[in-house]
N, C-alpha and C. Protein backbone atom coordinates (compact mmCIF):
# COMPACT_ATOMS: atom_id res chain seq x y z
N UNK A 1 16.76 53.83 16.79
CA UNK A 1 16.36 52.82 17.76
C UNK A 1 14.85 52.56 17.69
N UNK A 2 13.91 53.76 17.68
CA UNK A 2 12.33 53.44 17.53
C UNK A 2 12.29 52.97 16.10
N UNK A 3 13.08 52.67 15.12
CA UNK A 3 12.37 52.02 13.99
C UNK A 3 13.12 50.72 14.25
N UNK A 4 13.70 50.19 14.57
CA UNK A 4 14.56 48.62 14.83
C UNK A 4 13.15 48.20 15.98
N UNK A 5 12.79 49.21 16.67
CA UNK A 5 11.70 48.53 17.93
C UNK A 5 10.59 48.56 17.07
N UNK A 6 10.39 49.66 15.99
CA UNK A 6 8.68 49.16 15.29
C UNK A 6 9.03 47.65 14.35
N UNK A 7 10.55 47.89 13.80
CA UNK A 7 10.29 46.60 12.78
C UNK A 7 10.46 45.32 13.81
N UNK A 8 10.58 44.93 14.98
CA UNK A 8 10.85 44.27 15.45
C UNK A 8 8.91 43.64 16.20
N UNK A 9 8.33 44.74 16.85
CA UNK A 9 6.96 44.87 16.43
C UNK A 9 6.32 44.23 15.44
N UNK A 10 6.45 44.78 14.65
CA UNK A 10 5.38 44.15 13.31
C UNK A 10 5.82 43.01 13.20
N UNK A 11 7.29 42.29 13.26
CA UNK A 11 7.21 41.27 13.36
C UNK A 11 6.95 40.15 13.81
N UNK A 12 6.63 40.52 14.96
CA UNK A 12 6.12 39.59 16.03
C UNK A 12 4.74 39.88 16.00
N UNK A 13 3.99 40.36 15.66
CA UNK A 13 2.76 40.74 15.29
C UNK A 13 2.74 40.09 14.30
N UNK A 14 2.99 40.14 13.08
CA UNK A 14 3.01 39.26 12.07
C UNK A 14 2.66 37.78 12.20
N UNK A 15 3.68 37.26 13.30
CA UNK A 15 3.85 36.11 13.69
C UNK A 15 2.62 35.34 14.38
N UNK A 16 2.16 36.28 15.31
CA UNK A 16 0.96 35.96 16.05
C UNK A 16 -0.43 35.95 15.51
N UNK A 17 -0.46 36.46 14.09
CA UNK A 17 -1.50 37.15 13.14
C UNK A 17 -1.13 35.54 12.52
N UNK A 18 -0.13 35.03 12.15
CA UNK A 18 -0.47 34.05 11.07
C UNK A 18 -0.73 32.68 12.25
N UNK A 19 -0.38 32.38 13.43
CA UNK A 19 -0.49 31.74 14.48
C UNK A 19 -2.04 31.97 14.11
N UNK A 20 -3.09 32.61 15.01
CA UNK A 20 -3.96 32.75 15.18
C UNK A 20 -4.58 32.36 13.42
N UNK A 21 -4.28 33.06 12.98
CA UNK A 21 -5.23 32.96 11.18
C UNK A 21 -4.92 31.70 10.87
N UNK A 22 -4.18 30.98 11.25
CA UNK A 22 -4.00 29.45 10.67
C UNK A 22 -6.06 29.03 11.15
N UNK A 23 -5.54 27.36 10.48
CA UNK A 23 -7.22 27.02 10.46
C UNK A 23 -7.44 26.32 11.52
N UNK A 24 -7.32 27.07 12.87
CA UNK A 24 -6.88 25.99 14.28
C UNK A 24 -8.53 26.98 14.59
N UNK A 25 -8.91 26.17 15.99
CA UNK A 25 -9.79 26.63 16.53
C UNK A 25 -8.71 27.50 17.80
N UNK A 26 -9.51 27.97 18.71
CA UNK A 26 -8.81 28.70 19.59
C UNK A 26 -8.46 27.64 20.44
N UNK A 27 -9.52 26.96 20.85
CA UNK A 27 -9.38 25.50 21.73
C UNK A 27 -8.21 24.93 21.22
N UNK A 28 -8.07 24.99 19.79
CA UNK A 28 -6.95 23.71 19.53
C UNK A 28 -5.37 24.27 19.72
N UNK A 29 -5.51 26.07 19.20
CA UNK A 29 -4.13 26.36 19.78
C UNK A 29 -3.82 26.10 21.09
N UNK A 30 -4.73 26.45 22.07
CA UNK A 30 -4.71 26.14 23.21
C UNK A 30 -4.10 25.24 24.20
N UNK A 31 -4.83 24.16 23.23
CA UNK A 31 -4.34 22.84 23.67
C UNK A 31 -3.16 22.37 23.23
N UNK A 32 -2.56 22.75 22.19
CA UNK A 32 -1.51 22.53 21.40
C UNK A 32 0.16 23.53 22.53
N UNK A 33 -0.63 25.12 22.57
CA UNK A 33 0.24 25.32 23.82
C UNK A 33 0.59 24.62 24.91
N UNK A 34 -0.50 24.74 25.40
CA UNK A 34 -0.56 23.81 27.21
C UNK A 34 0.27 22.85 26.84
N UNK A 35 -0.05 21.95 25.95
CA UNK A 35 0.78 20.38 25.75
C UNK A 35 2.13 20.70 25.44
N UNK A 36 2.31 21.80 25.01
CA UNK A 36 3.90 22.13 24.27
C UNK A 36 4.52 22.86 25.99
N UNK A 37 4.00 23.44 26.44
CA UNK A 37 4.95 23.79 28.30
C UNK A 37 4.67 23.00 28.79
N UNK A 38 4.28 22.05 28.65
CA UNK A 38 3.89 20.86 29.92
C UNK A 38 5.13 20.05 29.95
N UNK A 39 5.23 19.67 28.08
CA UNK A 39 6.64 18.85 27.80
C UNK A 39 7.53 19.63 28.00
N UNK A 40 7.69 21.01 27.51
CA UNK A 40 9.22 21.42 27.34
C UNK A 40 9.11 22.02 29.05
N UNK A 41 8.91 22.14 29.54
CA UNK A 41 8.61 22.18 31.17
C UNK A 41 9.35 20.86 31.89
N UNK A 42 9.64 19.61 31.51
CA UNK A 42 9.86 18.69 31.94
C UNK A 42 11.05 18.01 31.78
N UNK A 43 12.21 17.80 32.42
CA UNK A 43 13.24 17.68 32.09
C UNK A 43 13.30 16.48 30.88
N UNK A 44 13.30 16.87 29.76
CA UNK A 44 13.35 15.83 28.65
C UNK A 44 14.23 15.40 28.05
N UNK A 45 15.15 15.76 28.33
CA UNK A 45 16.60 16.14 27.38
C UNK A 45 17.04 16.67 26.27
N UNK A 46 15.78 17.37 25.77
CA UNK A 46 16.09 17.72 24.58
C UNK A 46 15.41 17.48 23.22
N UNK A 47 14.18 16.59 23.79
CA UNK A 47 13.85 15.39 23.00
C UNK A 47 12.37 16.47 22.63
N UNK A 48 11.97 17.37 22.82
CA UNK A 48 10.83 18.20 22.69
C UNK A 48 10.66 18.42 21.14
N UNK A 49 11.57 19.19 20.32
CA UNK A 49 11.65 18.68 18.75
C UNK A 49 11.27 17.89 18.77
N UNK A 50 11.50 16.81 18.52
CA UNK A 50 11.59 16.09 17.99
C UNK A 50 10.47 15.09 18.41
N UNK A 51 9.73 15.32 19.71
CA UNK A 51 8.17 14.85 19.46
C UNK A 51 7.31 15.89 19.42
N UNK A 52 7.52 17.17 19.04
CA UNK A 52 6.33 18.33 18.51
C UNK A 52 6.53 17.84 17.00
N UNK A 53 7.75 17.49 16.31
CA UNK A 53 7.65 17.30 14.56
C UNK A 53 6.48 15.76 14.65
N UNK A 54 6.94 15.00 15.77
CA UNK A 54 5.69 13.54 15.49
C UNK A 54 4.47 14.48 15.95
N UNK A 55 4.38 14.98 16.74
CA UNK A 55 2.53 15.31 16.77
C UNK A 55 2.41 16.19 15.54
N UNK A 56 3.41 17.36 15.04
CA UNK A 56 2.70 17.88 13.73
C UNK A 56 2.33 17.00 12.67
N UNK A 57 3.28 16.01 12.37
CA UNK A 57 2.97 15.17 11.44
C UNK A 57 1.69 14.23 11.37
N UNK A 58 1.57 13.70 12.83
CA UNK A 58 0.13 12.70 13.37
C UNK A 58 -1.03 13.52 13.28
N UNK A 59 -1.03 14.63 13.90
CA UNK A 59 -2.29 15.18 14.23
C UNK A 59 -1.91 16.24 13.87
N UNK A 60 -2.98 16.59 12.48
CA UNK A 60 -3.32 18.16 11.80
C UNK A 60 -3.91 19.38 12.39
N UNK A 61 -4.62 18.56 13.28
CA UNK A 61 -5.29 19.77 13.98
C UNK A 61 -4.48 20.40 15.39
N UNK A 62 -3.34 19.89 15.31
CA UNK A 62 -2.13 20.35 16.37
C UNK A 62 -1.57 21.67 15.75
N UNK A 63 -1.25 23.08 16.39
CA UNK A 63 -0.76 23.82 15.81
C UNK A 63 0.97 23.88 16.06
N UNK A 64 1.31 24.10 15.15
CA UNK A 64 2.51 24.16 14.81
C UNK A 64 3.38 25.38 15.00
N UNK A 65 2.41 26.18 15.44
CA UNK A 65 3.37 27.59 15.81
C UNK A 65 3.17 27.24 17.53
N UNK A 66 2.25 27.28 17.78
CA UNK A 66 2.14 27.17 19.05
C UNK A 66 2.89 26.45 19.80
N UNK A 67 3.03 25.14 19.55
CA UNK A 67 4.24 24.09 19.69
C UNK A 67 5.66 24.71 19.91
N UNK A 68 5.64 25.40 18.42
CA UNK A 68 6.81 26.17 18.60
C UNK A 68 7.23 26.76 19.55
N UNK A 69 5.75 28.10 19.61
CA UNK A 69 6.32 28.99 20.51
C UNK A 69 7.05 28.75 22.13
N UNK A 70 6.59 27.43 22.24
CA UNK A 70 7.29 27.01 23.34
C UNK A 70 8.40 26.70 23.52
N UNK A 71 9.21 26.36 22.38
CA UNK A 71 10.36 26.02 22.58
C UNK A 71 11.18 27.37 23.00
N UNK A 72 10.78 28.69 22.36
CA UNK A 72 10.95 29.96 22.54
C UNK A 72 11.37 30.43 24.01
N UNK A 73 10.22 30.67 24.71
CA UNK A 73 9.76 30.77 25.75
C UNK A 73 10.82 29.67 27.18
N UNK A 74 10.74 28.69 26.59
CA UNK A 74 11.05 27.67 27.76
C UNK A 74 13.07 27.59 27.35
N UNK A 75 13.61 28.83 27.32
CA UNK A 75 14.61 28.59 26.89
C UNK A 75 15.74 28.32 28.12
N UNK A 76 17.01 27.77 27.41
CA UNK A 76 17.97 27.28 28.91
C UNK A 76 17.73 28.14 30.05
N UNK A 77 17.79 29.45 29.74
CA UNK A 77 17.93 30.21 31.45
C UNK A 77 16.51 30.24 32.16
N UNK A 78 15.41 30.11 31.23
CA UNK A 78 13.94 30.07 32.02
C UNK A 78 14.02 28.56 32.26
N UNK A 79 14.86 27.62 31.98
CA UNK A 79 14.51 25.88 32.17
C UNK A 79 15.23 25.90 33.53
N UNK A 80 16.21 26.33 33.60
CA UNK A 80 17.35 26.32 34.81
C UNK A 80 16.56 26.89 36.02
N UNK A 81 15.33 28.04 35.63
CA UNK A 81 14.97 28.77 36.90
C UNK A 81 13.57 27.37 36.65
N UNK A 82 13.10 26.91 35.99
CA UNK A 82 12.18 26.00 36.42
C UNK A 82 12.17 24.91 37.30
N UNK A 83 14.22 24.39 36.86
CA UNK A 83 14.16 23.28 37.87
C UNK A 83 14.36 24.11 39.32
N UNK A 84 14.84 24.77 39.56
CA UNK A 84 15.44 24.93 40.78
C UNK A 84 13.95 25.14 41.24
N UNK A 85 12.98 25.97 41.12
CA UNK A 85 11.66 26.10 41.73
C UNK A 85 11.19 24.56 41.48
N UNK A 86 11.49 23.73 40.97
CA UNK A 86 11.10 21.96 40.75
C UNK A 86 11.51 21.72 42.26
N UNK A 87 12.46 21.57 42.19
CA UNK A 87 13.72 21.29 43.90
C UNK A 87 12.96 21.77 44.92
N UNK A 88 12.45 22.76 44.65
CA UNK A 88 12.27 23.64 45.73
C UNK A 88 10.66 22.95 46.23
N UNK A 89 9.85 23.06 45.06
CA UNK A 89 8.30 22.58 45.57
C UNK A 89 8.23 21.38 46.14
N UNK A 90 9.04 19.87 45.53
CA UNK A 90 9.22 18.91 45.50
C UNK A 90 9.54 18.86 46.83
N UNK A 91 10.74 19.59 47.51
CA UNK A 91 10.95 19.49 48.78
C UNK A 91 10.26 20.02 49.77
N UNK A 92 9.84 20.77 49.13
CA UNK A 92 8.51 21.42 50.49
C UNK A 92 7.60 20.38 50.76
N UNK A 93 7.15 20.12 49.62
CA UNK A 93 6.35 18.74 49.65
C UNK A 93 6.54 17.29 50.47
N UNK A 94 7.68 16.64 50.14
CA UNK A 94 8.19 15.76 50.78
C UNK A 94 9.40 15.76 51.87
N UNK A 95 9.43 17.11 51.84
CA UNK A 95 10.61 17.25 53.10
C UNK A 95 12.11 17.39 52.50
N UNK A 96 12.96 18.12 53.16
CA UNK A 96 14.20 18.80 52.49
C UNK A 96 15.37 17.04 52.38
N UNK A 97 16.38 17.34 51.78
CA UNK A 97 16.98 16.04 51.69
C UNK A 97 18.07 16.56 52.93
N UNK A 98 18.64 16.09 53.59
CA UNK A 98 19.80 16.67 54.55
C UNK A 98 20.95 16.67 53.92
N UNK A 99 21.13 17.85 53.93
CA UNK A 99 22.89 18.18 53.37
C UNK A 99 22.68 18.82 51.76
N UNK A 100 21.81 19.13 51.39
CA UNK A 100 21.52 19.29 50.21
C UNK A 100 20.34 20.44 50.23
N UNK A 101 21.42 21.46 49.21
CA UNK A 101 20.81 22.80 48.70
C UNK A 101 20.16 22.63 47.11
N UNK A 102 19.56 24.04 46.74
CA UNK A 102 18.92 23.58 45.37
C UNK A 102 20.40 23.58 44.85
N UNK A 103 21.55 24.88 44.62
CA UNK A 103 22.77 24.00 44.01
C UNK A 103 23.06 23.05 43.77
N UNK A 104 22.64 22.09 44.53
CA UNK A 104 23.55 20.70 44.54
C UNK A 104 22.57 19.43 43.61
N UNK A 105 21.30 20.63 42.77
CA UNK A 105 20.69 19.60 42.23
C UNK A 105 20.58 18.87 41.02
N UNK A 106 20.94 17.71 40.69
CA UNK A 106 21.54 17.43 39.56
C UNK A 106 20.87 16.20 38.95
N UNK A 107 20.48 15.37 37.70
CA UNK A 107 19.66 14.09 37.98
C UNK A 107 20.92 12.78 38.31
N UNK A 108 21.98 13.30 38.88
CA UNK A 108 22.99 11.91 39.22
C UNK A 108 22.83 12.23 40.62
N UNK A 109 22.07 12.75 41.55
CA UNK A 109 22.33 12.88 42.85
C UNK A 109 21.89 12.36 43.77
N UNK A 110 20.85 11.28 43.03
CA UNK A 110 20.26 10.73 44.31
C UNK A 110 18.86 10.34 44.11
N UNK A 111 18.46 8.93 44.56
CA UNK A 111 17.10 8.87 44.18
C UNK A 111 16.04 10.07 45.39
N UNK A 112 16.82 10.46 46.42
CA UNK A 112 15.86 11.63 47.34
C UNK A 112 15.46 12.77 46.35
N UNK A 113 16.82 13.20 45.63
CA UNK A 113 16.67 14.82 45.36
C UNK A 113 16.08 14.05 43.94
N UNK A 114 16.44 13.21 42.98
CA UNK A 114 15.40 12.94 41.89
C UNK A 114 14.10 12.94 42.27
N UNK A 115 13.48 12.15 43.21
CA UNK A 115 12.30 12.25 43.44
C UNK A 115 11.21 13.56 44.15
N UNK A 116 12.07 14.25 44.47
CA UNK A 116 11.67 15.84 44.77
C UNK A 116 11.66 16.47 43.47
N UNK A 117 12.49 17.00 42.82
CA UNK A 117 12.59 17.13 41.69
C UNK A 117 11.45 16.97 40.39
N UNK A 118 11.35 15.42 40.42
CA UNK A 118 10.32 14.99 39.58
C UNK A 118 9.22 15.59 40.28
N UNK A 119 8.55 15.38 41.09
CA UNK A 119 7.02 15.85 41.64
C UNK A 119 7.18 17.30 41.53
N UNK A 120 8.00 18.21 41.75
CA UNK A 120 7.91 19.41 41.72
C UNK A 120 7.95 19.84 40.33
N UNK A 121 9.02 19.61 39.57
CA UNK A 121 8.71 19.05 38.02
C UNK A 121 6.76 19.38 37.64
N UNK A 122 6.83 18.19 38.03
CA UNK A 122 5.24 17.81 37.36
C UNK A 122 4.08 18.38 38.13
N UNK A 123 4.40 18.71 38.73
CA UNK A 123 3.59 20.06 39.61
C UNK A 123 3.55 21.58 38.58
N UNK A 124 4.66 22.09 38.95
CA UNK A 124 4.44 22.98 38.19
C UNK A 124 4.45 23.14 36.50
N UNK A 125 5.01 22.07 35.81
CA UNK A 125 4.24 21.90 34.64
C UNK A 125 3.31 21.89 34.12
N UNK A 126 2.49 20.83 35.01
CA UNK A 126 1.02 21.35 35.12
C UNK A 126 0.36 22.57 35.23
N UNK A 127 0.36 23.44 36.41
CA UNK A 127 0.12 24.96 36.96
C UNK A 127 0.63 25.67 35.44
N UNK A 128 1.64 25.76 34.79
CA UNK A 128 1.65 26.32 33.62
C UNK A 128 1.21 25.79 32.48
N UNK A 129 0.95 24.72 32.67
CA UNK A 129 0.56 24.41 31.31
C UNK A 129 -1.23 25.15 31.56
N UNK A 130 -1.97 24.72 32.85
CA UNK A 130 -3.34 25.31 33.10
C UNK A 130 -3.19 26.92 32.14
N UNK A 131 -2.73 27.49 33.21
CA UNK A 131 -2.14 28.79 32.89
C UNK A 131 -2.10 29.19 31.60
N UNK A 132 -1.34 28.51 31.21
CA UNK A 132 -0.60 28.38 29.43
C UNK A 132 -2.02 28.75 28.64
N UNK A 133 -2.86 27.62 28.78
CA UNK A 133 -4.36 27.26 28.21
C UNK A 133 -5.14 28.26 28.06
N UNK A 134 -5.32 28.74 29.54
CA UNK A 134 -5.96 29.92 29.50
C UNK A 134 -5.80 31.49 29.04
N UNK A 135 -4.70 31.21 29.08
CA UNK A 135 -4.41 32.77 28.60
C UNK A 135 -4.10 32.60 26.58
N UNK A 136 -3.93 31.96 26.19
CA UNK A 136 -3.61 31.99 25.18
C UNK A 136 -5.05 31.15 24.23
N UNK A 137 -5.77 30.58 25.31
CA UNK A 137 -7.53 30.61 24.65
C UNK A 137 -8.12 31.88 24.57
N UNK A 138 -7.92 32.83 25.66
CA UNK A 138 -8.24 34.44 25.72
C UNK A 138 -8.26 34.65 24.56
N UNK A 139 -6.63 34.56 24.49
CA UNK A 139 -6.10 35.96 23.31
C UNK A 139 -7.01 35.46 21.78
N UNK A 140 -6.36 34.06 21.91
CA UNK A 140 -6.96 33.79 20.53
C UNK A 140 -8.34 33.76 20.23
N UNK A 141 -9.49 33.39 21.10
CA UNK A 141 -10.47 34.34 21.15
C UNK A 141 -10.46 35.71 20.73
N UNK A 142 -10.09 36.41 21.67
CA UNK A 142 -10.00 37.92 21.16
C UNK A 142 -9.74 38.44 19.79
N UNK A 143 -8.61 37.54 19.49
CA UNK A 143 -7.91 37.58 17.83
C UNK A 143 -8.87 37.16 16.92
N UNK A 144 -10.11 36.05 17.00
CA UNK A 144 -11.01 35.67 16.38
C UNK A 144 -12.02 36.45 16.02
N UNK A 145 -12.25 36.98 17.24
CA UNK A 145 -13.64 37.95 17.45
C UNK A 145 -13.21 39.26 16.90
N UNK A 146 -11.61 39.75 16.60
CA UNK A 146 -11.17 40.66 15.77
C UNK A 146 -11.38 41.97 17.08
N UNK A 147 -11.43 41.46 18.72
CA UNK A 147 -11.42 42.10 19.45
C UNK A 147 -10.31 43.09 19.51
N UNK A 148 -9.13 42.68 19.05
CA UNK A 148 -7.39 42.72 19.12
C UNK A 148 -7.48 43.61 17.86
N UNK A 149 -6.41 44.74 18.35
CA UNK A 149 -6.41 45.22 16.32
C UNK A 149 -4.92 45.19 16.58
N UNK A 150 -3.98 45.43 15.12
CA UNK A 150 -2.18 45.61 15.71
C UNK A 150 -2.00 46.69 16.19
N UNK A 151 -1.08 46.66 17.24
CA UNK A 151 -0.53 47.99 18.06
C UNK A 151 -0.04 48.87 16.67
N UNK A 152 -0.28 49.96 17.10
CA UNK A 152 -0.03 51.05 16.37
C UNK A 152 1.90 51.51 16.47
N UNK A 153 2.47 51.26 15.45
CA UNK A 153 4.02 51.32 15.06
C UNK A 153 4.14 52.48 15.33
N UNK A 154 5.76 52.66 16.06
CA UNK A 154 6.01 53.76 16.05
C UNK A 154 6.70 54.76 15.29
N UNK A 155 6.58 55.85 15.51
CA UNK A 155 6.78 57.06 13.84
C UNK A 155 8.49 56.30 13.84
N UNK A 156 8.82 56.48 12.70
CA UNK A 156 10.53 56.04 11.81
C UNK A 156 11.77 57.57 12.27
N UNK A 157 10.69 58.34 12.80
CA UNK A 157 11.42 59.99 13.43
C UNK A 157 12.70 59.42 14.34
N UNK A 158 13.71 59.94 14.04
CA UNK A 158 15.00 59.64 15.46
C UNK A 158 15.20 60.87 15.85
């Protein structure tokens, strides 16, 4: 089991080593994150591919792992807990719809609960995408400045 968890390690280390070593500035992964949870954060349908391949293609200085890594991250069961906290802010905000729980939230239900939805949506897309920016300007900083060394693997002993 500890050698499936070290090779599983280095790999993702690996991953983040060639992320960072690409010829991006830290700013630009950065920005390339934030922009990649902001969209896949947003009920899109699906359509997130397929405009991260147009910005890799348009703009070089967009990173391409980073992009990625979002699709990772923002997967069905973390999208499902995004909308329902969407529902939830949206309605705090503008007031609850009557008769209507976050269950019942769906985009055929109503221009009330769509429009809660959307603002809460784009609320917290935002808040993570900020978020997003900052923490992953850190690291890659850190990774630049060679602050970061790789975690040390664990012995292959069972």
């Amino acid at each position: 089991m500890r050698q499936r968890v070290a090779s599983i390690r280095g790999r993702v280390w690996s991953g983040i080593e060639r992320a960072f070593a690409a010829e991006h500035t830290p700013h630009e992964i950065a920005v390339s994150f934030a922009f990649g949870v902001f969209f896949v954060a947003m009920p899109t349908a699906g359509t997130a591919l397929a405009l991260f391949a147009l910005i890799a293609y348009f703009f070089e200085r967009a990173s391409k792992l980073a992009l990625a890594s979002t699709l990772v991250i923002f997967n069905p069961p973390v999208k499902f807990a995004v909308y329902g906290a969407s529902f939830w802010v949206g309605s705090y905000i503008l007031g609850p719809v009557p008769g209507v729980s976050v269950s019942d939230v769906s985009l055929n239900s109503g221009f009330d609960i769509l429009s809660r939805q959307l603002l809460g949506n784009t609320i917290l897309a935002l808040a993570m995408a900020v978020v997003g920016y900052a923490v992953v300007l850190q690291v890659a900083r850190m990774y630049k400045h060679r602050a970061v060394s790789p975690p040390a693997l664990l012995p292959a002993d069972d």
